[in-house]
C-alpha atoms as a PDB file:
ATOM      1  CA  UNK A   1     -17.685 -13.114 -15.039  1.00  0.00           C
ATOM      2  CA  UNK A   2     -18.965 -16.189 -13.565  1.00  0.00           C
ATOM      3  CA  UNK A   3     -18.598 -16.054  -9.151  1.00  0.00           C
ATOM      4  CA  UNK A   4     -18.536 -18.674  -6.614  1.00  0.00           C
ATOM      5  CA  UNK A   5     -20.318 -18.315  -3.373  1.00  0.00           C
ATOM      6  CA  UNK A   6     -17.624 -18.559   0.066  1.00  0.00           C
ATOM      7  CA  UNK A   7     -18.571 -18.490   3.787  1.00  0.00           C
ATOM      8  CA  UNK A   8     -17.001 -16.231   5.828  1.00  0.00           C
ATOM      9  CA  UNK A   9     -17.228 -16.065   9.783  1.00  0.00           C
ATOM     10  CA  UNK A  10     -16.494 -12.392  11.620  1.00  0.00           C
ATOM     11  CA  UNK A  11     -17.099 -10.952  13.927  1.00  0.00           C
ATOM     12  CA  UNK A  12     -21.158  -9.837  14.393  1.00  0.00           C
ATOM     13  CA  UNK A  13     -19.746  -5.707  16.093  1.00  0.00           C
ATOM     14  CA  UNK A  14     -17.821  -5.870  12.281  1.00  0.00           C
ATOM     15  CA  UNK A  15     -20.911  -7.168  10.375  1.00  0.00           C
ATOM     16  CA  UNK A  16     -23.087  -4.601  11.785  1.00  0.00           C
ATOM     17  CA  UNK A  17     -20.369  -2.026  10.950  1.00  0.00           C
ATOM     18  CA  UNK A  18     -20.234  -3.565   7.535  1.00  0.00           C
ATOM     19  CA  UNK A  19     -23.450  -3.161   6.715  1.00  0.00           C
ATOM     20  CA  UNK A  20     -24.210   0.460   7.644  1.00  0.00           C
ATOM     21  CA  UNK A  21     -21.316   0.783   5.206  1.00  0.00           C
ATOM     22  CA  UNK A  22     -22.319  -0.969   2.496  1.00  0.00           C
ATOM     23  CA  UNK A  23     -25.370   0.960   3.098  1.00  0.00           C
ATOM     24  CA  UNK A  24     -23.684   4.416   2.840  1.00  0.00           C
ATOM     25  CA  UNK A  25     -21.840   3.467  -0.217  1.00  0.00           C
ATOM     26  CA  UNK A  26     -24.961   2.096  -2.029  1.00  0.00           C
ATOM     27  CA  UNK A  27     -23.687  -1.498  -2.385  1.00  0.00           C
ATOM     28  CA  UNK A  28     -23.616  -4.858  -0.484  1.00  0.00           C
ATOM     29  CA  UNK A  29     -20.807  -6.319   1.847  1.00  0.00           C
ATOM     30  CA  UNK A  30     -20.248  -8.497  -0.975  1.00  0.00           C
ATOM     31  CA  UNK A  31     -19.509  -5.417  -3.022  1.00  0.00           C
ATOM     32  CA  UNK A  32     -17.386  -3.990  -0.625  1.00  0.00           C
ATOM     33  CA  UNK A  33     -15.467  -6.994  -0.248  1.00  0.00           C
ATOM     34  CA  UNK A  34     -15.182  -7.393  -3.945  1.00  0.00           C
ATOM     35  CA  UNK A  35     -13.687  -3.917  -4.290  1.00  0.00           C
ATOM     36  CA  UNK A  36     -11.185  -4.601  -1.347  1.00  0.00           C
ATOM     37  CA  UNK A  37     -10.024  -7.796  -2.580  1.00  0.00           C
ATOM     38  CA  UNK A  38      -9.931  -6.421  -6.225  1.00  0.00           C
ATOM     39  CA  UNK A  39      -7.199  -3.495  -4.924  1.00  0.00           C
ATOM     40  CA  UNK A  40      -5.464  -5.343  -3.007  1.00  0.00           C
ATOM     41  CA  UNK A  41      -5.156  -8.294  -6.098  1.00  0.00           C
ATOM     42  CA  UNK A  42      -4.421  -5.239  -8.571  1.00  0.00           C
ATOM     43  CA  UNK A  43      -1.535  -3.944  -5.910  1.00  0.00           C
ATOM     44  CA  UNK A  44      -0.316  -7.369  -5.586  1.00  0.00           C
ATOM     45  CA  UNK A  45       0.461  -7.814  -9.119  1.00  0.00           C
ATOM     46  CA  UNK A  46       1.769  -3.990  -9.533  1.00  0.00           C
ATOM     47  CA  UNK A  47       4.441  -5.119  -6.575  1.00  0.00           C
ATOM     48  CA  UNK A  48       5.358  -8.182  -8.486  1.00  0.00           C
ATOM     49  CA  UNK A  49       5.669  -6.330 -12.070  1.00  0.00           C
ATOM     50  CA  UNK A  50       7.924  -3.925  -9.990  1.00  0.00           C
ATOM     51  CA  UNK A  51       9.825  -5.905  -8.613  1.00  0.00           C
ATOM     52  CA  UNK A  52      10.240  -8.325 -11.596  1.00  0.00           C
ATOM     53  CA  UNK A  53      11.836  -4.805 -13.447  1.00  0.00           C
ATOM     54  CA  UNK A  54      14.207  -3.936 -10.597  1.00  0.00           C
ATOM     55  CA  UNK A  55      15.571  -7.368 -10.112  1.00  0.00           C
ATOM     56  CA  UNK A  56      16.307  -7.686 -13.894  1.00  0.00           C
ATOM     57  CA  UNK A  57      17.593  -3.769 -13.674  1.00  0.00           C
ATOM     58  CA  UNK A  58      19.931  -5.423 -10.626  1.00  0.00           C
ATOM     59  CA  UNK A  59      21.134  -8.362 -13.383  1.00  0.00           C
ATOM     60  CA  UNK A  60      22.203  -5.870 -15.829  1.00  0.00           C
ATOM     61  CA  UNK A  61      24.032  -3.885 -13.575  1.00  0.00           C
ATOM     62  CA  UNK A  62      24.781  -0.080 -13.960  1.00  0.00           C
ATOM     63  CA  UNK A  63      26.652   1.427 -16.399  1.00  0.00           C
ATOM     64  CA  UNK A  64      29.911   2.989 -14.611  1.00  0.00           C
ATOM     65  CA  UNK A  65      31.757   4.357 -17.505  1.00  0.00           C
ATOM     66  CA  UNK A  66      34.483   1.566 -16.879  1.00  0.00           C
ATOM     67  CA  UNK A  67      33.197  -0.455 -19.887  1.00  0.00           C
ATOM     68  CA  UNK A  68      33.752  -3.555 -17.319  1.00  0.00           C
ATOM     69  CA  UNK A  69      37.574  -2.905 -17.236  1.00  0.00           C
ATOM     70  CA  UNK A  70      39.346  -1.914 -14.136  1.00  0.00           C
ATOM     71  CA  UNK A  71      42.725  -0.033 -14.802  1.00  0.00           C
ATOM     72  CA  UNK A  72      43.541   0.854 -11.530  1.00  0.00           C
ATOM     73  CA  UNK A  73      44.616  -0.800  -8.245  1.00  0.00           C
ATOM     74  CA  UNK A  74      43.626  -1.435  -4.774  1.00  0.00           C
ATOM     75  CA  UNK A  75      46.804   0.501  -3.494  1.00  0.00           C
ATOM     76  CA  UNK A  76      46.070   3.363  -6.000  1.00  0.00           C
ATOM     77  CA  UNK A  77      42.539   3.755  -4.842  1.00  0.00           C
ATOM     78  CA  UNK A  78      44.049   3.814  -0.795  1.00  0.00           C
ATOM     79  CA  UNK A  79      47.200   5.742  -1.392  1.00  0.00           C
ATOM     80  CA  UNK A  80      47.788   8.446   1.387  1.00  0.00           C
END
């Protein structure tokens, strides 16, 4: 996988924090950011599959047993 180098400016209290981190997980602050940006990628594109499905689900519509015909009327459905 070829990578590209970015700058980043935070905080130095979060670098520190960061760094012990990285430290306790044996990896880098480049490694932990990797990871976090590769969930939150990964979740991105599960949301988007989802709601790709549901919105297509919504253009089908559900099945209501009617087979799309209505044989009844407003005043039927409200009689008292």
């Amino acid at each position: 996988m070829e990578t590209q180098n970015i700058t980043l400016s935070l905080p130095k209290d979060l670098v520190r924090k960061a760094k012990l981190m990285a430290v306790e997980r044996q990896t880098s602050i480049s490694g932990l950011l990797k990871e976090l940006l590769a969930n939150e990628v990964a979740r991105d594109d599960r949301y988007g599959k989802a709601r790709g499905r549901h919105v297509e689900a919504l253009r089908r519509g559900a099945d209501l047993g009617t087979r799309g015909t209505i044989d009844w009327t407003r005043e039927e459905i409200h009689e008292r």
